[in-house]
Every structure is written in C-alpha cells, then in structure tokens.
N, C-alpha and C. Protein backbone atom coordinates (compact mmCIF):
# COMPACT_ATOMS: atom_id res chain seq x y z
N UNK A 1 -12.79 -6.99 9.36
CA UNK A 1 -13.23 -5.71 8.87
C UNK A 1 -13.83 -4.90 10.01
N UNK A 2 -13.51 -3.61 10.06
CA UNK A 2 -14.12 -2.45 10.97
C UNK A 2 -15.23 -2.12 10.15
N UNK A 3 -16.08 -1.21 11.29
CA UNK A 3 -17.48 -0.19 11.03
C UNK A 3 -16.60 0.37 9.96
N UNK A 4 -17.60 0.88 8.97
CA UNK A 4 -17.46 2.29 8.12
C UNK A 4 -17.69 3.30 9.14
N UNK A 5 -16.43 4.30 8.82
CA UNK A 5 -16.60 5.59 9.60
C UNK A 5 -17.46 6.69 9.52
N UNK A 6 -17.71 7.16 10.79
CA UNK A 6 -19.03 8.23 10.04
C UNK A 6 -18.32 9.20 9.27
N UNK A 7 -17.08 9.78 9.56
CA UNK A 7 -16.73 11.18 8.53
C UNK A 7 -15.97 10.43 7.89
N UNK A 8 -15.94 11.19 6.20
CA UNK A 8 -14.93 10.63 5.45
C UNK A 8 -13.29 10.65 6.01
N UNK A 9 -12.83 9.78 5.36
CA UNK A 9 -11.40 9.56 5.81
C UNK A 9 -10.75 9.52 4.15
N UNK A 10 -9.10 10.06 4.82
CA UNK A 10 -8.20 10.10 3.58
C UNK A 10 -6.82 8.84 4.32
N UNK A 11 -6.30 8.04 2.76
CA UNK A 11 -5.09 7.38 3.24
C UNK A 11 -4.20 7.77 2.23
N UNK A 12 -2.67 8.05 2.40
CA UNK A 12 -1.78 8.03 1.34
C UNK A 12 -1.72 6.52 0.71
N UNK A 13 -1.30 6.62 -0.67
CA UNK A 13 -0.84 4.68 -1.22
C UNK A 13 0.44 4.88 -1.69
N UNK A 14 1.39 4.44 -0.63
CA UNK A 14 2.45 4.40 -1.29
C UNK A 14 3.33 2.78 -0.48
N UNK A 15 4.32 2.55 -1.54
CA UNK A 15 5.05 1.18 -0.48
C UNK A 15 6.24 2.16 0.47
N UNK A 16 6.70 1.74 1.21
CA UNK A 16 8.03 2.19 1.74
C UNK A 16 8.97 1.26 2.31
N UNK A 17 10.38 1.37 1.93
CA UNK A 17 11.14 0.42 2.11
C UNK A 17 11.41 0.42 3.61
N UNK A 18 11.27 -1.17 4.00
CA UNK A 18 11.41 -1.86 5.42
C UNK A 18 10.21 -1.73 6.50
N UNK A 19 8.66 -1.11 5.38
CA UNK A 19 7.60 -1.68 5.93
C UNK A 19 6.80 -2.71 5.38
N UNK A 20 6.88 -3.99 5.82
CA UNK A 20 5.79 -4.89 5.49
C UNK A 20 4.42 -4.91 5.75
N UNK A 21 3.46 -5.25 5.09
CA UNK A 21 2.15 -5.64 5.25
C UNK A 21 1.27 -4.29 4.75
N UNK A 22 1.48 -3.05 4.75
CA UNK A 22 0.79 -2.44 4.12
C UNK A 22 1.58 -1.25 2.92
N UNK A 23 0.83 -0.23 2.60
CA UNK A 23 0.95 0.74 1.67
C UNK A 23 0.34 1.89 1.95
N UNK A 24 -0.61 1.60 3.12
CA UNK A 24 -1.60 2.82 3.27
C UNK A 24 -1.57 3.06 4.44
N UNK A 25 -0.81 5.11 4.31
CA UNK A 25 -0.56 5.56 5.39
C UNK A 25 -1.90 7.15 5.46
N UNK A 26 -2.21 6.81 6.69
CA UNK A 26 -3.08 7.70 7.38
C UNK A 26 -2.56 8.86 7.34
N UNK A 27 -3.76 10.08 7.22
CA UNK A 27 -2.50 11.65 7.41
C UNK A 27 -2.37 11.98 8.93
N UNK A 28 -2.73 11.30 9.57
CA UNK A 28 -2.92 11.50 11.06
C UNK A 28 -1.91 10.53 11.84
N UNK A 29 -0.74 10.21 12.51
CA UNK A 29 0.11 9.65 13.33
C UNK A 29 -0.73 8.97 14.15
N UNK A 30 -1.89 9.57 14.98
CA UNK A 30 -2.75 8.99 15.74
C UNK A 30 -3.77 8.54 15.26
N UNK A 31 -3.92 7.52 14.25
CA UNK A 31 -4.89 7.28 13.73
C UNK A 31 -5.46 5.88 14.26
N UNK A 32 -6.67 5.67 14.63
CA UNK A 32 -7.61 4.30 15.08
C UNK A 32 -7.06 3.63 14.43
N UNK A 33 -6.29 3.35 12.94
CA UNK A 33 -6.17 2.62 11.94
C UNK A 33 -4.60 2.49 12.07
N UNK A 34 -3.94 2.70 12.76
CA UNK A 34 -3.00 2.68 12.84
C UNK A 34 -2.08 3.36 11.59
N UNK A 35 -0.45 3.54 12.47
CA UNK A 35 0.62 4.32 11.48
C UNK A 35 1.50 3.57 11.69
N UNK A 36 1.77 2.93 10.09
CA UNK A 36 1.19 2.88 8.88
C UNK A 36 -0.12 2.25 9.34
N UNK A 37 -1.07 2.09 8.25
CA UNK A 37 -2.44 1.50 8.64
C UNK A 37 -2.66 0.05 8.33
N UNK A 38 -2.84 -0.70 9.63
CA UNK A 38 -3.23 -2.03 9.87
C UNK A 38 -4.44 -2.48 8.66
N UNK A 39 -4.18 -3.07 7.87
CA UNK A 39 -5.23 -3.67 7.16
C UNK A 39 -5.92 -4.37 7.91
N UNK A 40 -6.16 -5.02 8.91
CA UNK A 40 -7.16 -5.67 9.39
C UNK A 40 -7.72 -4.78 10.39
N UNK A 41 -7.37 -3.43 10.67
CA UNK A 41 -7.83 -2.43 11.24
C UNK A 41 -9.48 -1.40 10.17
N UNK A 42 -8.97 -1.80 8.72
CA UNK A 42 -9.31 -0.89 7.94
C UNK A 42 -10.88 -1.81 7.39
N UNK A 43 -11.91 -1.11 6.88
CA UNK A 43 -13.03 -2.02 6.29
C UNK A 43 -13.15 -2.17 4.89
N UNK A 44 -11.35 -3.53 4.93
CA UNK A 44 -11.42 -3.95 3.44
C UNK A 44 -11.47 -5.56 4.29
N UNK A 45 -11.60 -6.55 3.47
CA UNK A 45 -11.66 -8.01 3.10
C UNK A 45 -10.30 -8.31 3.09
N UNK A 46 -10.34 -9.92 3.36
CA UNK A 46 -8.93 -10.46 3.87
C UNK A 46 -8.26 -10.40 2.71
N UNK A 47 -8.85 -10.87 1.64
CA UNK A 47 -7.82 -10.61 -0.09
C UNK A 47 -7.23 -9.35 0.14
N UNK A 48 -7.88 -8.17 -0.07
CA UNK A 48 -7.19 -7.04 0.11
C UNK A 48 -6.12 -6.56 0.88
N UNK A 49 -6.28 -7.17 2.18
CA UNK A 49 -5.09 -7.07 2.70
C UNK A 49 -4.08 -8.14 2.49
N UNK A 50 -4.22 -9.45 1.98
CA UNK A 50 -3.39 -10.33 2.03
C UNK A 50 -2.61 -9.60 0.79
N UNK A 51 -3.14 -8.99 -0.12
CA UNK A 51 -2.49 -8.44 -1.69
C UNK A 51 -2.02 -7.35 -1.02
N UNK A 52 -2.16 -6.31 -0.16
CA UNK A 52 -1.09 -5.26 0.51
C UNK A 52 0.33 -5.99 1.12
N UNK A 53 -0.19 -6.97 2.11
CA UNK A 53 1.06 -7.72 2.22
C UNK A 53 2.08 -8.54 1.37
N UNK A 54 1.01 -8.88 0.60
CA UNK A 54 1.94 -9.46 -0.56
C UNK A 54 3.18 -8.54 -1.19
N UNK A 55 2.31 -7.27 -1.83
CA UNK A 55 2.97 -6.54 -2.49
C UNK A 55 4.07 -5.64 -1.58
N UNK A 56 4.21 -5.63 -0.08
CA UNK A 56 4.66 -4.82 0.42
C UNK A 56 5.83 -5.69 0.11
N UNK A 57 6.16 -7.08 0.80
CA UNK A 57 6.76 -7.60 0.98
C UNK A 57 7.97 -7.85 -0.29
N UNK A 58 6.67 -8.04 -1.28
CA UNK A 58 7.25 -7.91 -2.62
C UNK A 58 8.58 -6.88 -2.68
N UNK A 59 7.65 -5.58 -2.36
CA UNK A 59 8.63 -4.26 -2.33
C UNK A 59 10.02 -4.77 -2.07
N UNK A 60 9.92 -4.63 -0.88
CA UNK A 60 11.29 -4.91 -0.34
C UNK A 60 12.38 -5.52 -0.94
N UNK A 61 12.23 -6.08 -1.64
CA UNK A 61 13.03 -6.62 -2.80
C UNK A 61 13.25 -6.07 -4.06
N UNK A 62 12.91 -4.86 -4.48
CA UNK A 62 13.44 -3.87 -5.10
C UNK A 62 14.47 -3.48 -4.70
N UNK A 63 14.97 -3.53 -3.56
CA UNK A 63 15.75 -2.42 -2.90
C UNK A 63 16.91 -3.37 -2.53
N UNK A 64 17.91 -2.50 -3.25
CA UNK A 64 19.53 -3.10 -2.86
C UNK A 64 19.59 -2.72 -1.81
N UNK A 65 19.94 -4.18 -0.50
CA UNK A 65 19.85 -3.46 0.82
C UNK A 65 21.50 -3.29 1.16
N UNK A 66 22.56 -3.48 0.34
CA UNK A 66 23.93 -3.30 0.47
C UNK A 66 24.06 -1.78 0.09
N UNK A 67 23.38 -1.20 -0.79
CA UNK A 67 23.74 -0.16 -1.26
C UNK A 67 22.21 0.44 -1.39
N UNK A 68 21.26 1.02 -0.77
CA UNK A 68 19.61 1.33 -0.84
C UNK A 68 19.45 2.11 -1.63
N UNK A 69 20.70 3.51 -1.88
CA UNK A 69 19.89 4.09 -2.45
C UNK A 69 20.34 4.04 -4.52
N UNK A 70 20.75 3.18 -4.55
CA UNK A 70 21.55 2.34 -6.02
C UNK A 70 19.81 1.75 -6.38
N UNK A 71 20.42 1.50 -7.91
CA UNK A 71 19.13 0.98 -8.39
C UNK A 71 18.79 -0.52 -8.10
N UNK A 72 17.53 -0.27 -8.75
CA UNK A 72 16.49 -1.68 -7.75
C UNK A 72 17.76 -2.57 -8.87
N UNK A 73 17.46 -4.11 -7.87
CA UNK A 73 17.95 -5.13 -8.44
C UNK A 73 17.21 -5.64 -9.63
N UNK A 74 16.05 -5.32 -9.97
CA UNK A 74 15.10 -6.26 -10.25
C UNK A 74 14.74 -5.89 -11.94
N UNK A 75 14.49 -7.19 -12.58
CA UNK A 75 14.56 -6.63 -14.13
C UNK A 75 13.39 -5.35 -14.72
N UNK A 76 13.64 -5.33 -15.79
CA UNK A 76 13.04 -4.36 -16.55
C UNK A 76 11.30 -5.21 -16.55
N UNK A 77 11.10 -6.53 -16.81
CA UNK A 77 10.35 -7.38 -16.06
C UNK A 77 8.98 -6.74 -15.51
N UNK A 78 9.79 -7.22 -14.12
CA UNK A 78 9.63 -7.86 -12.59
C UNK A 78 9.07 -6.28 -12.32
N UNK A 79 9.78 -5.25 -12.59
CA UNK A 79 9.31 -3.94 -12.57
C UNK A 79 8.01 -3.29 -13.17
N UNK A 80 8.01 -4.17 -14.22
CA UNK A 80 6.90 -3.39 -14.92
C UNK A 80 5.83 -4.69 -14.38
N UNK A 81 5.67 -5.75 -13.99
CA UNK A 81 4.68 -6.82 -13.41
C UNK A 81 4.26 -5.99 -12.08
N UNK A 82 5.45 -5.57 -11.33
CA UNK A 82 5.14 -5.45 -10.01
C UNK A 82 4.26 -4.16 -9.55
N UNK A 83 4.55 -2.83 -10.63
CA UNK A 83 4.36 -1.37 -11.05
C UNK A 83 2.50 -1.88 -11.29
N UNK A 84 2.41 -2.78 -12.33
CA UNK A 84 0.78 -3.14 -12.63
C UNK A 84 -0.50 -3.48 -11.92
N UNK A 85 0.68 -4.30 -10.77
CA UNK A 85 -0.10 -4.88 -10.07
C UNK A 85 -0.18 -4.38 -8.81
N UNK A 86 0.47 -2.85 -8.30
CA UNK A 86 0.36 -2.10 -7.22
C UNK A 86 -0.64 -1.27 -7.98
N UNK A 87 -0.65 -0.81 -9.19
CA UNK A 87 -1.77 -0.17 -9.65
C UNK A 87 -3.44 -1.06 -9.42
N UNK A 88 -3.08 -1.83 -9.70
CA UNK A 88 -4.60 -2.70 -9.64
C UNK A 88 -4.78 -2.66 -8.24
N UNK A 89 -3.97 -2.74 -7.32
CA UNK A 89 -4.46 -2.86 -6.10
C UNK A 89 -5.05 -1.74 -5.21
N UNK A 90 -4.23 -0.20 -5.95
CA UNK A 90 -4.88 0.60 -5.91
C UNK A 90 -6.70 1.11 -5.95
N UNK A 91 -6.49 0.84 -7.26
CA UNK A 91 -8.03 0.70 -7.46
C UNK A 91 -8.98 -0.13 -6.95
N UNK A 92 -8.56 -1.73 -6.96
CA UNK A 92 -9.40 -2.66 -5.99
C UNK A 92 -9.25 -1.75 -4.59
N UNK A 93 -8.67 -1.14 -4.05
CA UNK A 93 -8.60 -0.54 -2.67
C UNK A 93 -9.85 0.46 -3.03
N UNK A 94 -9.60 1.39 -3.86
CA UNK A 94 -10.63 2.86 -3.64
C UNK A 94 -11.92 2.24 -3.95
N UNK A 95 -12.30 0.95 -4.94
CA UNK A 95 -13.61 0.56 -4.88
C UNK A 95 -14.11 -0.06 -3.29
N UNK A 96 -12.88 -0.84 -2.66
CA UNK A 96 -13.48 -1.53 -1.80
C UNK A 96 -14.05 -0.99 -0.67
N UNK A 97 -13.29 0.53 -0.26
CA UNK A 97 -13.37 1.52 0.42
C UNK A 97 -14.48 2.02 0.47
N UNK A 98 -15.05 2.27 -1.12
CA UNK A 98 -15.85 2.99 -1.47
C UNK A 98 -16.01 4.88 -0.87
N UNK A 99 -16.91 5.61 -1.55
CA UNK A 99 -16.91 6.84 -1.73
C UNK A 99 -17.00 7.83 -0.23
N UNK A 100 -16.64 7.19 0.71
CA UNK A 100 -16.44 7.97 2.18
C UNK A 100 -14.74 7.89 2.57
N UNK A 101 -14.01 7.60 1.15
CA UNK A 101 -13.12 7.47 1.60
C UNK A 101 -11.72 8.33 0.73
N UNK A 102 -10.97 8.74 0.71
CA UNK A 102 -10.46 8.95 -0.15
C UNK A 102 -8.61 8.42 0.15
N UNK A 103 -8.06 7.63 -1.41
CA UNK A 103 -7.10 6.92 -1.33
C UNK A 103 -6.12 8.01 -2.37
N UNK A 104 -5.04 8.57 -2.10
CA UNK A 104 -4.19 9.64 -2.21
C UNK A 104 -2.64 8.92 -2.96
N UNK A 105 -3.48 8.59 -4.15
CA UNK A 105 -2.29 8.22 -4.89
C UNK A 105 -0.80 8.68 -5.21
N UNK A 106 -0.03 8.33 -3.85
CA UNK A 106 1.33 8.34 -3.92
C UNK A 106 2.72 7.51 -4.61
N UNK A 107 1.60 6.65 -5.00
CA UNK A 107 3.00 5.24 -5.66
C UNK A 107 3.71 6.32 -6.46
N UNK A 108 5.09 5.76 -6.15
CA UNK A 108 6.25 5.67 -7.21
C UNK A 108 6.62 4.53 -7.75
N UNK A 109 6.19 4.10 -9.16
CA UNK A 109 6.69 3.10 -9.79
C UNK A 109 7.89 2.84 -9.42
N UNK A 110 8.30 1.34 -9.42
CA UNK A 110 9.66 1.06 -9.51
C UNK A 110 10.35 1.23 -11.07
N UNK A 111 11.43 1.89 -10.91
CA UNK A 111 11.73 2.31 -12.23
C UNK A 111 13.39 1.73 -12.00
C-alpha cells in the first residue's frame, strides 16, 4: 500500500479486454499510479487487488478471441455471477479508498 494522497484523486472502473490485473484507469496517462493503475501502486490491501486480478483475468474470457467483437462465450450464468461480483468489487474499492478519492463507474456488464 502507498501514502494517501494529499489532493483528491479520480479512477475510471472499467475491465478492458487483453488487460490483466486491474480495472482502474487513471484520467491522467502520467499517473504515479500507473496506466492502467498498478494495484500495488494504489492504497488498497492485497485482497483488493488480488480480486482486481482475479476479475480482470476472469474478463478475458468473455471475449471470443477468434471473433472479439461476436458475443461473449459465456452463459447467461457466468454473466450474471461475474456482472455481481465486479459490482461488489466496485464498492469494496470506493470504501477502501475512502472519501479523497473518487471511483468513476464505467463497468459495462457483460451482457
């Protein structure tokens, strides 16, 4: 975990296909926190990031990589498990962050 920053900071939350390990992108390219942003750069706890990686990785497997932009492989399910549990992680993120921070809810459900 890093210092808390003195000025507030903003991150987008979204997954993107053929990045692993996180979800949360900085609005800044040059950011201390790296682009996309290094979870072990950021001042969350190893769960938190191990559940970004999880779920990123997860991602990636939505995505027909023969045909990308065709629909996800993945059941009606696996979609709605995976959709729940990027939401929860959301929120475990903006609490863990807490209020100097702001998390810029971009997910697109897998649909």
């Amino acid at each position: 975990m890093t210092a808390e920053p003195a000025a507030p900071q903003r991150l987008r939350y979204f997954f993107e296909a053929g990045v692993v390990g996180t979800a949360l992108w900085p609005e800044d390219v040059d950011s201390p926190y790296g682009y996309p942003a290094e979870p072990s750069r950021l001042p969350i706890g190893a769960g938190s990031a191990a559940e970004l990686d999880e779920l990123s990785t997860w991602f990636q497997s939505s995505v027909d990589w023969e045909y990308p932009p065709g629909p996800s492989p993945w059941s009606r399910e696996e979609k709605e498990r995976f959709n729940a549990r990027a939401r929860a992680a959301l929120d475990a993120l903006r609490a863990e962050l807490g209020p100097r921070w702001t998390v810029v809810d971009e997910f697109r459900p897998v649909d």
